[in-house]
N, C-alpha and C. Protein backbone atom coordinates (compact mmCIF):
# COMPACT_ATOMS: atom_id res chain seq x y z
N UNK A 1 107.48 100.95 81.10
CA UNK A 1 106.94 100.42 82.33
C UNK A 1 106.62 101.57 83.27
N UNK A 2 105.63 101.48 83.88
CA UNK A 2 105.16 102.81 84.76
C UNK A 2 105.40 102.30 86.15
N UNK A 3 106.00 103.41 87.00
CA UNK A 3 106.50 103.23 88.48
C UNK A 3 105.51 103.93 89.54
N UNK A 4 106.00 103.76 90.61
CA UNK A 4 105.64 104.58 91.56
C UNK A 4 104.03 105.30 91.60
N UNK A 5 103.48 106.49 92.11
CA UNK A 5 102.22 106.23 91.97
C UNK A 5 101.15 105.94 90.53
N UNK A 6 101.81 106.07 89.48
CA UNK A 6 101.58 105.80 88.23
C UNK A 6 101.44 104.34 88.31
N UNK A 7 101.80 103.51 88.47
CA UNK A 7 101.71 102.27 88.46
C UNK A 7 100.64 101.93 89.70
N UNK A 8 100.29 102.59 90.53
CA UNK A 8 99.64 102.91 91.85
C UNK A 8 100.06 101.88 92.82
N UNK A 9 101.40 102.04 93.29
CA UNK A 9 101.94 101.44 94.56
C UNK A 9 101.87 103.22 95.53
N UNK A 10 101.79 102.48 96.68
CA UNK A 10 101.96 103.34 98.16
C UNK A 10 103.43 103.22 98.59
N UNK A 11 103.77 104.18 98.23
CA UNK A 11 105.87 104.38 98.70
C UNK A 11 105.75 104.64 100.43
N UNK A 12 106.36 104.05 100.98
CA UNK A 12 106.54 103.81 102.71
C UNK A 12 107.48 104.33 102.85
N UNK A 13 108.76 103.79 102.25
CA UNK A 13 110.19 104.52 102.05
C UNK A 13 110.92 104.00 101.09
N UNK A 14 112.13 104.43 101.10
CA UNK A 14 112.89 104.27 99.62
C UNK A 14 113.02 102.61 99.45
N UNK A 15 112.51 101.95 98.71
CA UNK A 15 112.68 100.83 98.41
C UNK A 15 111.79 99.80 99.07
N UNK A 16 110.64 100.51 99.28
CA UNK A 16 109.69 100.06 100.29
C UNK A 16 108.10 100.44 99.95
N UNK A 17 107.64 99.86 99.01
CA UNK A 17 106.35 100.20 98.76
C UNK A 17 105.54 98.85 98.72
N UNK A 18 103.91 99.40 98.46
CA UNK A 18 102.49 98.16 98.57
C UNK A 18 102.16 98.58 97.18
N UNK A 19 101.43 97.69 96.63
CA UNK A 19 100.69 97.50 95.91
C UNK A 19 99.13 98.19 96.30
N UNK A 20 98.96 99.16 95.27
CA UNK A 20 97.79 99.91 96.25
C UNK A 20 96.45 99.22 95.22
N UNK A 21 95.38 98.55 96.17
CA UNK A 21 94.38 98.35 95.68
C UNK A 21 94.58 96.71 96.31
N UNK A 22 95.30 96.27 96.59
CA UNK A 22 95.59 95.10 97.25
C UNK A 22 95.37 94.94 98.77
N UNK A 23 94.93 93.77 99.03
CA UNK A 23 94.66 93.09 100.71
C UNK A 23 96.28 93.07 101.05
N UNK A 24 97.00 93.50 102.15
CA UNK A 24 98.34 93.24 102.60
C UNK A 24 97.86 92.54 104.11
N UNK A 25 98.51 91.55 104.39
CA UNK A 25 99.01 91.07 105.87
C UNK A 25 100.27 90.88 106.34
N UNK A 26 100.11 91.86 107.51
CA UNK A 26 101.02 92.08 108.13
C UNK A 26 100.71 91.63 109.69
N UNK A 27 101.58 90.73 109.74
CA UNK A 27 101.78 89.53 111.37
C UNK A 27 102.74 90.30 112.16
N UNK A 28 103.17 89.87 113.26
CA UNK A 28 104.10 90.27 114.50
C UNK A 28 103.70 91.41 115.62
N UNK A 29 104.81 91.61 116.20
CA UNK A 29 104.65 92.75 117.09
C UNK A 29 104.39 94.20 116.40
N UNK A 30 105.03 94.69 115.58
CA UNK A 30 104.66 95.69 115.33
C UNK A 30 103.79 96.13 114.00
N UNK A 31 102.88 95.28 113.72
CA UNK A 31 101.93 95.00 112.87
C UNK A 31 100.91 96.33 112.79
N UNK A 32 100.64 96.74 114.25
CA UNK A 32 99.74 98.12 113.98
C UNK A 32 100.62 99.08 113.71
N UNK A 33 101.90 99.18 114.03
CA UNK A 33 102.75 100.57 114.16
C UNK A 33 102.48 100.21 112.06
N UNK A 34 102.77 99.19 111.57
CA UNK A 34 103.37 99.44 110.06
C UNK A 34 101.74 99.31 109.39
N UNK A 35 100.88 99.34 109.78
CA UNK A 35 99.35 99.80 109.11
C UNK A 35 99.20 101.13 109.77
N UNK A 36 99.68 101.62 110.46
CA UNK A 36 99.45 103.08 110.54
C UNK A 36 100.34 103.99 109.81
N UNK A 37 101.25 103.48 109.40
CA UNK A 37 102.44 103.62 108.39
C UNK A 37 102.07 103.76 106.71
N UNK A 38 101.62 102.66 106.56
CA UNK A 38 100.53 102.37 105.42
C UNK A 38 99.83 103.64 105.47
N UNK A 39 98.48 103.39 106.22
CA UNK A 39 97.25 104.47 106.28
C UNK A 39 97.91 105.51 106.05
N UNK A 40 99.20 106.30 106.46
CA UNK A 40 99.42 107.78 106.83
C UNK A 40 100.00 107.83 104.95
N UNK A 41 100.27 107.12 104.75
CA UNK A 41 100.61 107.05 103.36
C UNK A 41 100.26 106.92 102.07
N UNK A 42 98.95 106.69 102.46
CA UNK A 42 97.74 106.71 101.35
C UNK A 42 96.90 108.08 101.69
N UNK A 43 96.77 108.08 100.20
CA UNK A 43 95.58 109.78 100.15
C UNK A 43 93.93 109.34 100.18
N UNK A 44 93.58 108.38 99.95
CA UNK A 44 92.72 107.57 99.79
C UNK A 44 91.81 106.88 101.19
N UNK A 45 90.84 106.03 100.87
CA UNK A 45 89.94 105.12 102.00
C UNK A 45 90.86 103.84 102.12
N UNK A 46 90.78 104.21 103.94
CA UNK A 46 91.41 102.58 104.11
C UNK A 46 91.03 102.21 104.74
N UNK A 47 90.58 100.83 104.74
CA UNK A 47 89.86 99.51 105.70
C UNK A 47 90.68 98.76 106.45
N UNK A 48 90.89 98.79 107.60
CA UNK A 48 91.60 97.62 108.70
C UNK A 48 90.65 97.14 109.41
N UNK A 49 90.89 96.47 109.07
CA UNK A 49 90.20 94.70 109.84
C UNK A 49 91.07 94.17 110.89
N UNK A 50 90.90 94.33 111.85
CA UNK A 50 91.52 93.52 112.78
C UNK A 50 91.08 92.09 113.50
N UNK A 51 91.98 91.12 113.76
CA UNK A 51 91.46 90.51 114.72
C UNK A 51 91.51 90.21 116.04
């Protein structure tokens, strides 16, 4: 079984990763602080859509 960026998830922190290539939503108050979290964590293009 292949992990981590081999499997191509985005590691946030230990026990805390996305599925990279996937739409994520993220609701609440601190919804932009954890997509800028995301973004800083990808090497890659990223699209936020806000509403």
């Amino acid at each position: 079984m292949l992990r981590g960026r081999a499997r191509g998830n985005v590691c946030l922190a230990p026990g805390l990763a996305l599925a990279r290539g996937r739409v994520h939503e993220i609701m609440g108050d601190s919804a932009d602080v954890f997509a800028l979290l995301a973004a800083g964590a990808c090497d890659g293009l990223v699209v936020w859509a806000a509403s």
